[in-house]
PDB file of N, CA and C in Angstrom:
ATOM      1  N   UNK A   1       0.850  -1.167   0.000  1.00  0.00           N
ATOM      2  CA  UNK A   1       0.000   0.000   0.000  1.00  0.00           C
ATOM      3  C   UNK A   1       0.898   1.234   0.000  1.00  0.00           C
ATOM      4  N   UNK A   2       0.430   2.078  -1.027  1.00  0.00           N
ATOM      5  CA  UNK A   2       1.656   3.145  -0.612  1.00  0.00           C
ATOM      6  C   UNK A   2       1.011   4.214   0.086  1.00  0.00           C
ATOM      7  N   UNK A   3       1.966   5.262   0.263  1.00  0.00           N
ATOM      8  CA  UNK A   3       1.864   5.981   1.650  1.00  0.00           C
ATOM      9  C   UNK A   3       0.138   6.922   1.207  1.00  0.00           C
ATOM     10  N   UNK A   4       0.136   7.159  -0.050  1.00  0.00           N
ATOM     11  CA  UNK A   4      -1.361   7.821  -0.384  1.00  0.00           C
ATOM     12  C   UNK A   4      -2.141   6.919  -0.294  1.00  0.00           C
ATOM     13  N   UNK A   5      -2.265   6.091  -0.490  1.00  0.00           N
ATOM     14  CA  UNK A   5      -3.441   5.246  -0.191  1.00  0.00           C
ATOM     15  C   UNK A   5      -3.846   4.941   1.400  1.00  0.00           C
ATOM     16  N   UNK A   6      -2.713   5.338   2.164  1.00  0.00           N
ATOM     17  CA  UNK A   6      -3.026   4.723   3.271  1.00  0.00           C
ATOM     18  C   UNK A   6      -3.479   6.052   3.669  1.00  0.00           C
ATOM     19  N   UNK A   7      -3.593   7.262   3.691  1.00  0.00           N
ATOM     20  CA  UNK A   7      -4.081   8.485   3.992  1.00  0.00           C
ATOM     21  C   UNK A   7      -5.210   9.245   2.872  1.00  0.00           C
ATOM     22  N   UNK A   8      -6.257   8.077   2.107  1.00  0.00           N
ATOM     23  CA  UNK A   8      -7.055   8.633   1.432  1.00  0.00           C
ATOM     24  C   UNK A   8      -7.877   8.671   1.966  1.00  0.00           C
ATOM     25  N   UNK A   9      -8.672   9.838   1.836  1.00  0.00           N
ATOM     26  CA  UNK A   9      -9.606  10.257   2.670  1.00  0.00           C
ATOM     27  C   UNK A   9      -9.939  11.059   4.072  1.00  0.00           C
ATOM     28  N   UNK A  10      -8.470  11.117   4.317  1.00  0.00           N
ATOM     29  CA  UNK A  10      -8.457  11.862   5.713  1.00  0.00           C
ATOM     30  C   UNK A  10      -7.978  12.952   5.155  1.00  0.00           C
ATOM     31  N   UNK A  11      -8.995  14.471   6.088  1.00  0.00           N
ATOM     32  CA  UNK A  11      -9.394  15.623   5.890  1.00  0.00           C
ATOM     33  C   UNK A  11      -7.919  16.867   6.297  1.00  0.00           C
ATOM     34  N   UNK A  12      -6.747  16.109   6.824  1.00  0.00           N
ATOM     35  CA  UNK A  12      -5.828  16.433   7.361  1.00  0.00           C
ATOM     36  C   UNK A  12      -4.459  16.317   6.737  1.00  0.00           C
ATOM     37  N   UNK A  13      -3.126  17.080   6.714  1.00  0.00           N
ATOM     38  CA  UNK A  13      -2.307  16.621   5.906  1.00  0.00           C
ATOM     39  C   UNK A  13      -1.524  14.944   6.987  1.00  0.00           C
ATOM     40  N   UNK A  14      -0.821  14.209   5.634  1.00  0.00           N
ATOM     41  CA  UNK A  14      -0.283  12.961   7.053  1.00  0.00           C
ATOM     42  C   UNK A  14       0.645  13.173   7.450  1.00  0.00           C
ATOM     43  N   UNK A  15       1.359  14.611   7.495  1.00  0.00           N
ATOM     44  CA  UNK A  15       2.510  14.996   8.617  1.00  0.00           C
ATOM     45  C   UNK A  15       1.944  15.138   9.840  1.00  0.00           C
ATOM     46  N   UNK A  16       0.361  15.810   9.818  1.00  0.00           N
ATOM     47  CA  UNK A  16      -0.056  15.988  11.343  1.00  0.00           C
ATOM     48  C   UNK A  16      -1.037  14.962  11.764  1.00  0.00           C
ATOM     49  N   UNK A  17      -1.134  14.241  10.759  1.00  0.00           N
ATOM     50  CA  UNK A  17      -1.825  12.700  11.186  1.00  0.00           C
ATOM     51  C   UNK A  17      -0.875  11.850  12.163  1.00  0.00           C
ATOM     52  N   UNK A  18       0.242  11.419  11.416  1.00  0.00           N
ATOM     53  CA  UNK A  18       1.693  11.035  11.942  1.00  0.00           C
ATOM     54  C   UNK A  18       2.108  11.572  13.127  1.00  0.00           C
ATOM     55  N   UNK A  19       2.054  13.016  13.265  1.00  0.00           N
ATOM     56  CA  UNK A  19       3.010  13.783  14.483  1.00  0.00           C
ATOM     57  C   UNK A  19       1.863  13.303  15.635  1.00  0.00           C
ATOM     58  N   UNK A  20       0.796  13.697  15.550  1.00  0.00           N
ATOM     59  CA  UNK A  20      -0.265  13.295  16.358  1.00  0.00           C
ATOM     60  C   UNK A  20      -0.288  11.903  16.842  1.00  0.00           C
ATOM     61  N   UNK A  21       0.130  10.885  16.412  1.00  0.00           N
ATOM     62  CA  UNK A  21       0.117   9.153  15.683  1.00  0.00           C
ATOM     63  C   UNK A  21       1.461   9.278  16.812  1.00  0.00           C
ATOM     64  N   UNK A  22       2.343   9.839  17.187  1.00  0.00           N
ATOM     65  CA  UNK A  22       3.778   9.753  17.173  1.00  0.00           C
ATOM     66  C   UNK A  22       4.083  10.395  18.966  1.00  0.00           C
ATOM     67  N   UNK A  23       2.596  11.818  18.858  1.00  0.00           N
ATOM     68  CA  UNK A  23       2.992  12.222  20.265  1.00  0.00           C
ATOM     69  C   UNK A  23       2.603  11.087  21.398  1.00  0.00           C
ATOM     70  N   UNK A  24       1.387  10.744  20.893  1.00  0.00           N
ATOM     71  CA  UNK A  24       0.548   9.269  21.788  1.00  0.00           C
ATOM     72  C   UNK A  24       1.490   8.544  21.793  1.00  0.00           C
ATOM     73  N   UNK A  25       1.941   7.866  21.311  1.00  0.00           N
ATOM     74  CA  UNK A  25       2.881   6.456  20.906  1.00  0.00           C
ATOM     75  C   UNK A  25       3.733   6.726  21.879  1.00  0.00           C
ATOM     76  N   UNK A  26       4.789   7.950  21.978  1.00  0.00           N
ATOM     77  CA  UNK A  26       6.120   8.108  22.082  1.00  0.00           C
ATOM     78  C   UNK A  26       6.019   8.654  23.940  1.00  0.00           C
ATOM     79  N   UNK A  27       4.957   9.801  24.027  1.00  0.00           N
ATOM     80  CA  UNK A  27       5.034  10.396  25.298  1.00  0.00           C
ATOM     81  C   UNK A  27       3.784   9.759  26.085  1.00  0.00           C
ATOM     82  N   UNK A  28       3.820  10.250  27.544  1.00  0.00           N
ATOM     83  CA  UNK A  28       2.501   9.571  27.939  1.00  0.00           C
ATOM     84  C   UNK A  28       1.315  10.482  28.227  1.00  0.00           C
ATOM     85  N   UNK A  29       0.802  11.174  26.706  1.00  0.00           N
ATOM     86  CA  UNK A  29       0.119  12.356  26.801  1.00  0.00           C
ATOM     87  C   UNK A  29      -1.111  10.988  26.444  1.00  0.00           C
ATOM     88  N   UNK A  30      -2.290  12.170  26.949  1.00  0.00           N
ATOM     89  CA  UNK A  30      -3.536  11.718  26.587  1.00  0.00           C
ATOM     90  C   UNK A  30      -4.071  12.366  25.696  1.00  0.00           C
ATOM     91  N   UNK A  31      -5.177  12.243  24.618  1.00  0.00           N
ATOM     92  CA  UNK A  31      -5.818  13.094  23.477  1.00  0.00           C
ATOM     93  C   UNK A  31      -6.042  13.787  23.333  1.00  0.00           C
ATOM     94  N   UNK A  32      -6.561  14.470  24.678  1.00  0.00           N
ATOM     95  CA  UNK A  32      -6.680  16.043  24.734  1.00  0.00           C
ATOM     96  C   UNK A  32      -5.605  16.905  24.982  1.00  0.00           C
ATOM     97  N   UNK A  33      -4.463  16.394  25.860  1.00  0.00           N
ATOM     98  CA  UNK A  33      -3.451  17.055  26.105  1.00  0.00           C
ATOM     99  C   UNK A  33      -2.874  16.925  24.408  1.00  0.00           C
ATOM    100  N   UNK A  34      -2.578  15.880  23.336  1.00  0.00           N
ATOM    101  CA  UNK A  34      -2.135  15.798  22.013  1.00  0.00           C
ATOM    102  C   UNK A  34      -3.040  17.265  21.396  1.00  0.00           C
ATOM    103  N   UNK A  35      -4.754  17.250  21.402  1.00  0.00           N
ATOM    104  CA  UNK A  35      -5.219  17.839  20.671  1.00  0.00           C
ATOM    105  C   UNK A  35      -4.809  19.662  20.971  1.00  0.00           C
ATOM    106  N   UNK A  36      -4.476  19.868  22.582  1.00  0.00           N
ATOM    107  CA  UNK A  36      -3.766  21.066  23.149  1.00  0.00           C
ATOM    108  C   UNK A  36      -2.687  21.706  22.236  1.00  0.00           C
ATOM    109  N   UNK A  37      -1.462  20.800  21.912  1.00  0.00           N
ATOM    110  CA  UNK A  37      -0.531  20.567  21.491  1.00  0.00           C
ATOM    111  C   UNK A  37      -0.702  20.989  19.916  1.00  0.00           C
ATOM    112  N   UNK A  38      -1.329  20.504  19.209  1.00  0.00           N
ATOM    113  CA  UNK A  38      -2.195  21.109  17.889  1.00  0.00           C
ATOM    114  C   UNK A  38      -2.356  22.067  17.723  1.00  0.00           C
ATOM    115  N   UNK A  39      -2.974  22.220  18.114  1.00  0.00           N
ATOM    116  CA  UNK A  39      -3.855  23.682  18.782  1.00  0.00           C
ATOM    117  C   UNK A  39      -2.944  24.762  19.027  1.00  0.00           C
ATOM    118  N   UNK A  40      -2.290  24.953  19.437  1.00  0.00           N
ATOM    119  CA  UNK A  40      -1.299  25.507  19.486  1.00  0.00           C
ATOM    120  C   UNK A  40      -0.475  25.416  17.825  1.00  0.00           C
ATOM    121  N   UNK A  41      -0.137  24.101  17.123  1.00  0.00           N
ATOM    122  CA  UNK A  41       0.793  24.337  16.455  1.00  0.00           C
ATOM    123  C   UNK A  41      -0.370  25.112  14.837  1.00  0.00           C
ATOM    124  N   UNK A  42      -1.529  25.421  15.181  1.00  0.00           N
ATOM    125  CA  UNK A  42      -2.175  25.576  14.419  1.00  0.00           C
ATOM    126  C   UNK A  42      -3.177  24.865  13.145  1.00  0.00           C
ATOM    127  N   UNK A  43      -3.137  23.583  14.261  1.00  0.00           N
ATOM    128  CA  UNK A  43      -3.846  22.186  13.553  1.00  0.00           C
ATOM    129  C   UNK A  43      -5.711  21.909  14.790  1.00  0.00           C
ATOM    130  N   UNK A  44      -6.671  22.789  14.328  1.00  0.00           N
ATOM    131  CA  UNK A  44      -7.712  22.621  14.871  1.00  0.00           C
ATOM    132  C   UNK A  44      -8.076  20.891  14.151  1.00  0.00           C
ATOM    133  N   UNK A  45      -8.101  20.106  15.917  1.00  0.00           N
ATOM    134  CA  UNK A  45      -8.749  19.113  16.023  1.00  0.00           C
ATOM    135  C   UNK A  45      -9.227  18.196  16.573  1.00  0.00           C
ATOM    136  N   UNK A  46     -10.033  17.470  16.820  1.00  0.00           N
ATOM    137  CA  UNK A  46     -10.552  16.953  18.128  1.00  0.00           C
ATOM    138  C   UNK A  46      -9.932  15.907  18.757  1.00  0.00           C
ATOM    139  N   UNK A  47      -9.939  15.699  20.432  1.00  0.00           N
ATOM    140  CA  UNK A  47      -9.592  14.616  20.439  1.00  0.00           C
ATOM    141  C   UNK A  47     -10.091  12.689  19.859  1.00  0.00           C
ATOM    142  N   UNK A  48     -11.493  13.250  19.418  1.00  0.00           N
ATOM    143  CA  UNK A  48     -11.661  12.079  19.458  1.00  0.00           C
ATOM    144  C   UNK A  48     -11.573  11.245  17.877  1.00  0.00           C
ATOM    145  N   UNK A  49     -10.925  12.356  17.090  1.00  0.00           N
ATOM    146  CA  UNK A  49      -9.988  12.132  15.799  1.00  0.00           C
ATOM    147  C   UNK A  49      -9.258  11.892  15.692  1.00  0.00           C
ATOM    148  N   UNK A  50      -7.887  12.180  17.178  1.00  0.00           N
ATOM    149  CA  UNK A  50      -6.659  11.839  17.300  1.00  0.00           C
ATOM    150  C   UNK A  50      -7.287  10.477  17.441  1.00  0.00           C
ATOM    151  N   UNK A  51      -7.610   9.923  18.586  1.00  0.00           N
ATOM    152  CA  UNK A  51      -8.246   8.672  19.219  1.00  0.00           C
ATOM    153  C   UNK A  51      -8.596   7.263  17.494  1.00  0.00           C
ATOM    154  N   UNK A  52      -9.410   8.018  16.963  1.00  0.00           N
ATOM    155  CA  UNK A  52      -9.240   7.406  15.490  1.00  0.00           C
ATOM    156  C   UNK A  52      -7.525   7.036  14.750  1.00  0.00           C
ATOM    157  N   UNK A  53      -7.313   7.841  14.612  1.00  0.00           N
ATOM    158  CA  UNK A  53      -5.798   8.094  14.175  1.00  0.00           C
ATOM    159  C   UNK A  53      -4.746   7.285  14.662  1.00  0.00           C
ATOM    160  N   UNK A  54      -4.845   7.066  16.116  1.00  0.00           N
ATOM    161  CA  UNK A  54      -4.056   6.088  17.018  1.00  0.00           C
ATOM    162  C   UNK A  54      -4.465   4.807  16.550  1.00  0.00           C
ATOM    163  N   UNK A  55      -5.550   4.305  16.077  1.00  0.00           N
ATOM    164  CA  UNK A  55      -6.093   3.079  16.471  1.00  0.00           C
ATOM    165  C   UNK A  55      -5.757   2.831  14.472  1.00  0.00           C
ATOM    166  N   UNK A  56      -5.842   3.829  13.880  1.00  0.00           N
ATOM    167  CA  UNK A  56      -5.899   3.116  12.364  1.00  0.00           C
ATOM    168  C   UNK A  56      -4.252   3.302  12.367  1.00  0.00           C
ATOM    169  N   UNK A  57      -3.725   4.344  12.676  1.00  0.00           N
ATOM    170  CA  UNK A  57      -2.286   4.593  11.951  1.00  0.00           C
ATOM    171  C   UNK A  57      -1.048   3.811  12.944  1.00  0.00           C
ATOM    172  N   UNK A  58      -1.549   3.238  13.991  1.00  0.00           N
ATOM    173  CA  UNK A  58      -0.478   2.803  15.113  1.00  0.00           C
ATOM    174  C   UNK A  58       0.157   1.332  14.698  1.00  0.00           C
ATOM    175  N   UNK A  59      -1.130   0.602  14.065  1.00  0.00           N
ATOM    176  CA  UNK A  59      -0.080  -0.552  14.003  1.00  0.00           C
ATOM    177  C   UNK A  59       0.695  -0.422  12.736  1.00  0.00           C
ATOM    178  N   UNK A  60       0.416   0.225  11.625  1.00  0.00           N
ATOM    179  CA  UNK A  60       1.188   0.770  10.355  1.00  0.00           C
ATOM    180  C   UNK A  60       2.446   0.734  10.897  1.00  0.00           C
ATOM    181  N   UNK A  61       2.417   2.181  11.840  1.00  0.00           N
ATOM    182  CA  UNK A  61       4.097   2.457  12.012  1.00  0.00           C
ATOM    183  C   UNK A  61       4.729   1.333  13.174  1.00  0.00           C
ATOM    184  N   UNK A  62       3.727   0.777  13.932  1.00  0.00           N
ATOM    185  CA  UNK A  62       4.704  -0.343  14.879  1.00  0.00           C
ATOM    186  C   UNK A  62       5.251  -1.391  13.744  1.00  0.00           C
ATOM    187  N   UNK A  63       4.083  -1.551  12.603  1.00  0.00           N
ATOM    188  CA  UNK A  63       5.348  -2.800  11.840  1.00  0.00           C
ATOM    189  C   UNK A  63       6.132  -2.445  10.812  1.00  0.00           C
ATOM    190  N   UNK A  64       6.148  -1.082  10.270  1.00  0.00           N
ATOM    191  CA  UNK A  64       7.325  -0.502   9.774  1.00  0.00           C
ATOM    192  C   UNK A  64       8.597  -0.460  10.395  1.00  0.00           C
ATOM    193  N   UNK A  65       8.284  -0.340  11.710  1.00  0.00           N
ATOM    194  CA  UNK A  65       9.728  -0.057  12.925  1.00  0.00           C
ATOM    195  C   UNK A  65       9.788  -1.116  12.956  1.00  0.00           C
ATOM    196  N   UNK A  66       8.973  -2.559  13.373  1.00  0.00           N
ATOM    197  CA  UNK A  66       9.568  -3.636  13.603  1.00  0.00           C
ATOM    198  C   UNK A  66      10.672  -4.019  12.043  1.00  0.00           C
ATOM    199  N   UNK A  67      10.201  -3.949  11.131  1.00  0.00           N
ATOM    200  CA  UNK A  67      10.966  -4.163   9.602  1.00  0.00           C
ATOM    201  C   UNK A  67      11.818  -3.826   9.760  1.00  0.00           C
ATOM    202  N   UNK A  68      12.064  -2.542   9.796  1.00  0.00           N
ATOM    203  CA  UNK A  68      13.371  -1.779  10.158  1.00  0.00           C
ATOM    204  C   UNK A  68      14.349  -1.846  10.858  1.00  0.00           C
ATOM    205  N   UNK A  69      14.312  -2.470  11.999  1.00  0.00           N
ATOM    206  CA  UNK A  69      15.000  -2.836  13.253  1.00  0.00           C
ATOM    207  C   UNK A  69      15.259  -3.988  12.683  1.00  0.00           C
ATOM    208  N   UNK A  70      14.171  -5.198  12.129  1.00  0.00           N
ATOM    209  CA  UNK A  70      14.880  -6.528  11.553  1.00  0.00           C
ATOM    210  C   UNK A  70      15.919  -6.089  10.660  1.00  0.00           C
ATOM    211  N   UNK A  71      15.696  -5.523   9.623  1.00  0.00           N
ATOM    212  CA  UNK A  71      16.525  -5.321   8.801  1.00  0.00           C
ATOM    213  C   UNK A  71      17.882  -4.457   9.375  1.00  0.00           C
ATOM    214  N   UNK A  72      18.360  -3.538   9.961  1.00  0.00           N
ATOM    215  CA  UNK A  72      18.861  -3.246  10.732  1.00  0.00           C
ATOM    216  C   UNK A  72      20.236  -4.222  11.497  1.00  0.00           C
ATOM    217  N   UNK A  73      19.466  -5.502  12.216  1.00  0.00           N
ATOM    218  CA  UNK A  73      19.967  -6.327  12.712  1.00  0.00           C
ATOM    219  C   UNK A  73      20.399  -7.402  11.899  1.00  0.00           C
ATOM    220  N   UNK A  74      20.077  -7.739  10.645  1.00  0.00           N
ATOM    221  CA  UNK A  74      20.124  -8.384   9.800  1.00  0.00           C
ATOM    222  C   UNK A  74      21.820  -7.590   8.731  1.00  0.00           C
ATOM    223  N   UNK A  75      22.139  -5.855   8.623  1.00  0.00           N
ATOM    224  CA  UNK A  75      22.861  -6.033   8.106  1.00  0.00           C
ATOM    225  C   UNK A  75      23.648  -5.793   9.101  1.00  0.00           C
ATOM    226  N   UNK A  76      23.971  -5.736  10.104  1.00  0.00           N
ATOM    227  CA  UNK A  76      24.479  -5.954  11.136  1.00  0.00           C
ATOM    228  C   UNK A  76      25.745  -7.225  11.193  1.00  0.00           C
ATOM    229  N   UNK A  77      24.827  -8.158  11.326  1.00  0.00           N
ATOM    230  CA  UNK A  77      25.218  -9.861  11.128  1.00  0.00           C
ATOM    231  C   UNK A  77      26.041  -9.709   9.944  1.00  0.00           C
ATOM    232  N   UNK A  78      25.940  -9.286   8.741  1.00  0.00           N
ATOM    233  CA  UNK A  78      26.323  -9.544   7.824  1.00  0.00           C
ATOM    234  C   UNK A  78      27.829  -8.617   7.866  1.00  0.00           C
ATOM    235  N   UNK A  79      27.717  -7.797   8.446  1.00  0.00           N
ATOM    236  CA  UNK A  79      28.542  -6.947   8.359  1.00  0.00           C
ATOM    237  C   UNK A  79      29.784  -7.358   9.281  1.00  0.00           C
ATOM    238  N   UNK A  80      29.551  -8.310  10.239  1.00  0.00           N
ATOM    239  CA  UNK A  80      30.567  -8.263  11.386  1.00  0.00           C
ATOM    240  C   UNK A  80      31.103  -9.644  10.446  1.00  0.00           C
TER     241      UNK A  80
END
């Protein structure tokens, strides 16, 4: 799937789909404190869109990172 397809249809660009996708994941903010955070950076939006966003876009990027890290460790091995 490439990266447009996986963001068709959402009303938002997917840098602030992602950053949003990324503050949850990474810090131990909650949706409203994320949607605060927005709000500020000049991205009006609700929490309960972030809340969407977490749940469609989270396992995307957990198994991209897992790939990555395999692969990673993989040229690793090869390399030593």
């Amino acid at each position: 799937m490439s990266p447009h397809e996986r963001f068709k249809g959402c009303h938002f660009p997917s840098c602030d789909v992602l950053q949003a996708v990324y503050y949850y994941l990474r810090f131990a903010l909650n949706y409203r404190d994320i949607e605060e955070i927005l709000l500020d950076l000049n991205v009006p939006v609700d929490h309960a869109t972030i809340q969407r966003w977490v749940v469609t876009y989270s396992a995307i990027l957990a198994g991209q990172s897992h790939i990555k890290i395999q692969q990673n460790q993989y040229n690793r091995m090869i390399s030593n």
